[in-house]
Protein backbone atom coordinates (compact mmCIF):
# COMPACT_ATOMS: atom_id res chain seq x y z
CA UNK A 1 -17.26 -24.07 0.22
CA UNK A 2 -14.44 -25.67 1.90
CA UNK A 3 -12.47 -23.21 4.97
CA UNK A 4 -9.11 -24.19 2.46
CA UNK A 5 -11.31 -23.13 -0.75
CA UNK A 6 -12.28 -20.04 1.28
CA UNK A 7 -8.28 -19.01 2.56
CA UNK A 8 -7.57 -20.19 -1.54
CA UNK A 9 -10.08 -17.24 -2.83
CA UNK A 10 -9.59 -14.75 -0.50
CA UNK A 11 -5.66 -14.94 -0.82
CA UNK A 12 -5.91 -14.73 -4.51
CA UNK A 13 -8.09 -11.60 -4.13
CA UNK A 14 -5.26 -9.94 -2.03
CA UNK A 15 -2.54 -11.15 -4.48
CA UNK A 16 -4.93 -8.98 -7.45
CA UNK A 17 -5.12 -6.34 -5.20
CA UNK A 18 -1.51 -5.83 -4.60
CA UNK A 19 -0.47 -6.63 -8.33
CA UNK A 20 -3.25 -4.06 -9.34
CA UNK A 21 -2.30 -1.95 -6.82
CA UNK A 22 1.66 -2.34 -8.07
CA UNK A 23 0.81 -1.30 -11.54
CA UNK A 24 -1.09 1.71 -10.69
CA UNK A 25 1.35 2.86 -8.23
CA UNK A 26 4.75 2.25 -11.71
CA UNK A 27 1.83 4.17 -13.67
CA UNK A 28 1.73 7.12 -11.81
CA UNK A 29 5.88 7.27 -11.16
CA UNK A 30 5.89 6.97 -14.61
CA UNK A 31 4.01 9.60 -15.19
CA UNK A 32 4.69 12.01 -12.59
CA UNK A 33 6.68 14.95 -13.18
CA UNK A 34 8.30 15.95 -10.06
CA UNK A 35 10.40 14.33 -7.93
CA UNK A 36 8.62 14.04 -4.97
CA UNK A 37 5.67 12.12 -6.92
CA UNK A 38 8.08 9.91 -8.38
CA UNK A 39 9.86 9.00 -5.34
CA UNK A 40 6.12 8.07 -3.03
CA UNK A 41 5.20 6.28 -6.06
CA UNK A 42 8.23 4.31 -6.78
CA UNK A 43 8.45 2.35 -3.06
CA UNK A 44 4.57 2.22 -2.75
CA UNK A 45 5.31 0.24 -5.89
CA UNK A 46 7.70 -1.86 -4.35
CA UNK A 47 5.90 -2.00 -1.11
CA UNK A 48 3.49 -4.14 -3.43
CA UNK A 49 5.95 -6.49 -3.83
CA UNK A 50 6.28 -7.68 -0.49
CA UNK A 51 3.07 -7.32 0.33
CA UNK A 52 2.59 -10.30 -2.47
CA UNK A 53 4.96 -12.20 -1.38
CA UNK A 54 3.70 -12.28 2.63
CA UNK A 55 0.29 -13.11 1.10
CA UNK A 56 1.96 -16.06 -1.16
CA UNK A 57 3.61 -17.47 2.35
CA UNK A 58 0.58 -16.90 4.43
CA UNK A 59 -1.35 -18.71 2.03
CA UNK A 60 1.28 -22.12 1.88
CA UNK A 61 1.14 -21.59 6.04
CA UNK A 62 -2.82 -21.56 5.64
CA UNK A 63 -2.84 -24.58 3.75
CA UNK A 64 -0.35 -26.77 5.23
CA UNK A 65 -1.66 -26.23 8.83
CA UNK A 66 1.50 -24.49 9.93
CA UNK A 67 0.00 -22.26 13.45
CA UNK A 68 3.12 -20.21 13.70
CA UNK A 69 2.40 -16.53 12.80
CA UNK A 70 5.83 -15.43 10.84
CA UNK A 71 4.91 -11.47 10.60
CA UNK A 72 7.07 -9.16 10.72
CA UNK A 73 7.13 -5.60 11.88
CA UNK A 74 5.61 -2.87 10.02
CA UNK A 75 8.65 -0.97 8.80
CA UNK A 76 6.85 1.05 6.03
CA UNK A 77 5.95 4.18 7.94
CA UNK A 78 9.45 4.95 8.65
CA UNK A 79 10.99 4.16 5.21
CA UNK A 80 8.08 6.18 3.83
CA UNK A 81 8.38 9.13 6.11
CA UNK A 82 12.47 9.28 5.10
CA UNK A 83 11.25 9.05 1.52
CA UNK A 84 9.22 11.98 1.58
CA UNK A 85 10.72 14.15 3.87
CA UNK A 86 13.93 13.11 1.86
CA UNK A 87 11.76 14.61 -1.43
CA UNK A 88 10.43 17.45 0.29
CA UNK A 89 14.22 18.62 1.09
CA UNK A 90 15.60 17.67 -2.68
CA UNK A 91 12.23 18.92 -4.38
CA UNK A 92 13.03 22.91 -6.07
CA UNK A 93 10.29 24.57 -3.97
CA UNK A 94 9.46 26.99 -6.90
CA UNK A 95 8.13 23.93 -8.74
CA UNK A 96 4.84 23.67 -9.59
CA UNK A 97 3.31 20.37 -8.89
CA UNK A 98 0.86 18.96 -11.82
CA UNK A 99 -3.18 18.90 -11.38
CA UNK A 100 -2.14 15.25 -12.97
CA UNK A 101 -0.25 14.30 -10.01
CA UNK A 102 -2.50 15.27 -7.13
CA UNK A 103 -5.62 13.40 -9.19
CA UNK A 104 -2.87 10.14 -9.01
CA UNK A 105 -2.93 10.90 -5.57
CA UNK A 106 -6.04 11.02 -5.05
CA UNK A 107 -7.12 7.92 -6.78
CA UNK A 108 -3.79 6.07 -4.67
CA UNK A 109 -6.14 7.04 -1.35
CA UNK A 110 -9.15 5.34 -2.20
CA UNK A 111 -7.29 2.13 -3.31
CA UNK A 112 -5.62 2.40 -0.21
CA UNK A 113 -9.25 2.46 1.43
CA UNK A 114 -10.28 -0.40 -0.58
CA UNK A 115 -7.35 -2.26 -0.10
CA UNK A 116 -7.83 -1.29 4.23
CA UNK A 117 -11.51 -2.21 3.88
CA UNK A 118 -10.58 -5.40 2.41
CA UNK A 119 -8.03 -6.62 4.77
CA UNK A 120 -10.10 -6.08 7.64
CA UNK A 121 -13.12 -7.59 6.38
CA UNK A 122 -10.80 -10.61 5.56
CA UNK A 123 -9.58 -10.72 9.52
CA UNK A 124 -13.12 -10.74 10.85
CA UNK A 125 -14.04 -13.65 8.58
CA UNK A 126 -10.60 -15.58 9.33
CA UNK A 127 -11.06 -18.97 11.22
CA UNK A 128 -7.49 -18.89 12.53
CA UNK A 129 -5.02 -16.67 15.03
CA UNK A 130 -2.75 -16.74 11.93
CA UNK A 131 -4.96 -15.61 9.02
CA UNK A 132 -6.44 -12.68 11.49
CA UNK A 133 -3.19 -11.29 12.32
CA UNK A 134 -2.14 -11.36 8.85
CA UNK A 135 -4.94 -9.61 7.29
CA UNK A 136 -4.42 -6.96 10.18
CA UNK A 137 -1.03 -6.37 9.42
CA UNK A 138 -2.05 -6.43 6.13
CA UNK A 139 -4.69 -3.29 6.83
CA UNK A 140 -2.02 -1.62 8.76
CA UNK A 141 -0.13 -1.53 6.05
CA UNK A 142 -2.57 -0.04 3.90
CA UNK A 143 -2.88 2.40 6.29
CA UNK A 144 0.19 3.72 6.46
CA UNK A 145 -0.15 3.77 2.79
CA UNK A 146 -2.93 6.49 3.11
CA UNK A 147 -1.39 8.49 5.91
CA UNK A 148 1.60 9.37 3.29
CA UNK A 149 -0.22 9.67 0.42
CA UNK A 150 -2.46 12.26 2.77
CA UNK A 151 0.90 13.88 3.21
CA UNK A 152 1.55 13.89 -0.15
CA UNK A 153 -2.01 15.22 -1.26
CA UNK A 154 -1.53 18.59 0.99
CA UNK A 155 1.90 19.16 -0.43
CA UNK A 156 0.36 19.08 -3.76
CA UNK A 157 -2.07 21.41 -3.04
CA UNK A 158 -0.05 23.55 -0.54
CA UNK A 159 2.31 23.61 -4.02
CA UNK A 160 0.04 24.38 -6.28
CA UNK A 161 -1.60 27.21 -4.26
CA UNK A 162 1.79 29.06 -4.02
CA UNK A 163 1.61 29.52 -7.33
């Protein structure tokens, strides 16, 4: 296999994982029933979004030779952290939070591993400066991901124990 076959598979893998990872992430707002769920969901969701589109221009980088690394700053954790302490503050604390939600939650951490697993396996493999720091952004991301939806996961259960 070719090292531009190679970049060609593995960026098509990421672009699944993030469109997979987008539609479970609109499932679960969908179905959520309290705010706070709704909201985490709802930018992880859109989170996927530009996640697929820095894959689509790393990959057109890859293949045209460019050596110029064009990523940007992780901005995520903040935006995240205003979302849910945002939630926290808007959410009726009398609430119960549904066994549905936290098993949403749940599932959202171990794509997150998967998707953090992935990434990193990807930068080890990666024959260029540009691919590596890409697919470690990428798992940084996917990090952050995980650290909120932890977050999320205790208030669910720190919610549903109050009750």
């Amino acid at each position: 296999m070719t090292e531009k076959s190679k970049i060609q598979k593995a960026l098509e893998e990421a672009i699944r994982f993030e469109v997979d990872g987008r539609e479970f992430f609109l499932q679960a707002a969908e179905k959520a029933e309290t705010y706070l769920a709704q909201s985490i969901f709802k930018v992880l969701a859109e989170e996927e979004l530009g996640h697929i589109q820095k894959v689509k221009e790393v990959h057109r980088r890859c293949l045209s030779s460019e050596n110029e690394v064009f990523l940007s700053p992780i901005s995520e954790k903040s935006h995240l952290e205003n979302v849910f302490q945002q939630a926290k503050r808007e959410m009726d604390p009398k609430i119960l939070m549904k066994t549905g939600e936290l098993e949403a939650v749940r599932l959202a951490l171990q794509l997150e591993i998967k998707g953090h697993d992935f990434y990193k396996l990807l930068a080890q493999e990666a024959n260029s400066e540009v691919e590596r720091a890409f697919y470690d952004q990428l798992a940084q991301e996917e990090s952050v991901h995980f650290s909120v939806l932890r977050q999320m996961e205790e208030a669910l259960i720190n919610a549903t124990s109050f009750g």
